[in-house]
C-alpha atoms as a PDB file:
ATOM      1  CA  UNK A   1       0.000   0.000   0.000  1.00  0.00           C
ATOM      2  CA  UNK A   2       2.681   2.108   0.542  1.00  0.00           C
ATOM      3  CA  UNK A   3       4.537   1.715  -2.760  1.00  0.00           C
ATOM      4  CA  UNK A   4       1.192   3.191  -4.298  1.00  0.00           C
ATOM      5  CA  UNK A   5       0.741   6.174  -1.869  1.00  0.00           C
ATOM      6  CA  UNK A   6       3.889   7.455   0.114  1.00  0.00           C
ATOM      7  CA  UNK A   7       0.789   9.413   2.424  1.00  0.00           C
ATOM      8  CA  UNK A   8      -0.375   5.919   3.777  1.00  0.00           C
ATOM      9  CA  UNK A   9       0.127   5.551   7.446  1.00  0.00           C
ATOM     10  CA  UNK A  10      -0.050   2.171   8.538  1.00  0.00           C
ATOM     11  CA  UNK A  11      -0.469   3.067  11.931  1.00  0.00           C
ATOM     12  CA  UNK A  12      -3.065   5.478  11.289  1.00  0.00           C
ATOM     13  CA  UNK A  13      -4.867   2.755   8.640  1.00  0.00           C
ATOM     14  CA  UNK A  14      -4.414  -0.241  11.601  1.00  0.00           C
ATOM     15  CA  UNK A  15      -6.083   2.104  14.307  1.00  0.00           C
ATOM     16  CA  UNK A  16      -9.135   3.107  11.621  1.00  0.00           C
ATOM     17  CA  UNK A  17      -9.481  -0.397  11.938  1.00  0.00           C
ATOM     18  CA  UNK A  18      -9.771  -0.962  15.607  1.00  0.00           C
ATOM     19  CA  UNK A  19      -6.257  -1.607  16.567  1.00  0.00           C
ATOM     20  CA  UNK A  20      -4.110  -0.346  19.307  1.00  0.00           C
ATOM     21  CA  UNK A  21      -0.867   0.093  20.198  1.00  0.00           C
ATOM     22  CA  UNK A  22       1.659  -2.816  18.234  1.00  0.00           C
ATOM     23  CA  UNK A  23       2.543  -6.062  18.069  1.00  0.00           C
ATOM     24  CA  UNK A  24      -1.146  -6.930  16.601  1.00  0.00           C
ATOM     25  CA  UNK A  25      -1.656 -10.390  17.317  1.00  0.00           C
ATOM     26  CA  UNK A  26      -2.208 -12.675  13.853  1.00  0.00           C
ATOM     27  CA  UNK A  27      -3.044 -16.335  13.147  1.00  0.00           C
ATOM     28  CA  UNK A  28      -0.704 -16.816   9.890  1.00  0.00           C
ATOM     29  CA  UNK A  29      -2.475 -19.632   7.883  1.00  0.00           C
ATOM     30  CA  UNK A  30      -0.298 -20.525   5.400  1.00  0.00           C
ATOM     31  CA  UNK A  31      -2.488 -19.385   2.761  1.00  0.00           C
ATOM     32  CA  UNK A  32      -4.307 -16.240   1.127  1.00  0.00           C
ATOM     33  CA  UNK A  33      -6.228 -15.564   4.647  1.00  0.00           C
ATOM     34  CA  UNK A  34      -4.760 -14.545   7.427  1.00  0.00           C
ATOM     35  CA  UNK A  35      -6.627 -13.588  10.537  1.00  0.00           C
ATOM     36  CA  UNK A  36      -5.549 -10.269  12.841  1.00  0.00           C
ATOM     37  CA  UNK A  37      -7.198  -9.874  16.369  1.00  0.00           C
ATOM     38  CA  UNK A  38      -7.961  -6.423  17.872  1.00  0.00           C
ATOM     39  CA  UNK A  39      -9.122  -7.635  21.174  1.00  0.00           C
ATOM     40  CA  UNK A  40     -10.121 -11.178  22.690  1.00  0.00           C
ATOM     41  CA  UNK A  41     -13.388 -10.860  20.851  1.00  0.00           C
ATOM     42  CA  UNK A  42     -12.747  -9.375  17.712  1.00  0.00           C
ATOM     43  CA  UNK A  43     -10.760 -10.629  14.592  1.00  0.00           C
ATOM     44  CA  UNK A  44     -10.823  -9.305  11.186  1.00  0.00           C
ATOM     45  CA  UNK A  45      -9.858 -10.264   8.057  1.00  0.00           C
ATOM     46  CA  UNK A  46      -8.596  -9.114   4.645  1.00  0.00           C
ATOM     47  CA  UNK A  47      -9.642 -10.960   1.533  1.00  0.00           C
ATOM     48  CA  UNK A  48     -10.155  -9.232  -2.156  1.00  0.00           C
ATOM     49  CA  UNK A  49      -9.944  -5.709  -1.268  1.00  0.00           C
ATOM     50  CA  UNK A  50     -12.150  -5.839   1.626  1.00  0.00           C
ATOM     51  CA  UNK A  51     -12.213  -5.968   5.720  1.00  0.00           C
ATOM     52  CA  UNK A  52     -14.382  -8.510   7.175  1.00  0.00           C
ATOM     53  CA  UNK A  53     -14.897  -7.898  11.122  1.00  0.00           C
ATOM     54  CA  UNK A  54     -15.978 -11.262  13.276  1.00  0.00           C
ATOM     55  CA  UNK A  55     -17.179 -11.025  16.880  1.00  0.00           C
ATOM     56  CA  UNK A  56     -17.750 -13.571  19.310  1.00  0.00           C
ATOM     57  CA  UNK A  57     -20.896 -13.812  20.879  1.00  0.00           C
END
């Protein structure tokens, strides 16, 4: 994202999202999908261009 625009904060992008403060914790999965977790009951996920949020209930 950054090679496109030099403006991009990824700080500032990550806390539009919901996250705070660094390291963000991530399940790597080997494949395309990777799951980040802003808190204990939130995850979220990247996958063609979009930001899916999941919440436990």
């Amino acid at each position: 994202m950054r090679r496109a625009d030099k403006k991009a904060d990824p700080k500032a992008l990550a806390a539009s999202l919901g996250f705070a403060g660094a390291p963000i914790r991530t399940l790597e999965t080997g494949c395309e999908v990777d799951v980040h977790f802003v808190d204990d009951t939130t995850a979220e996920v990247g996958l063609n261009n979009y930001v899916y949020t999941l919440k436990k209930r």
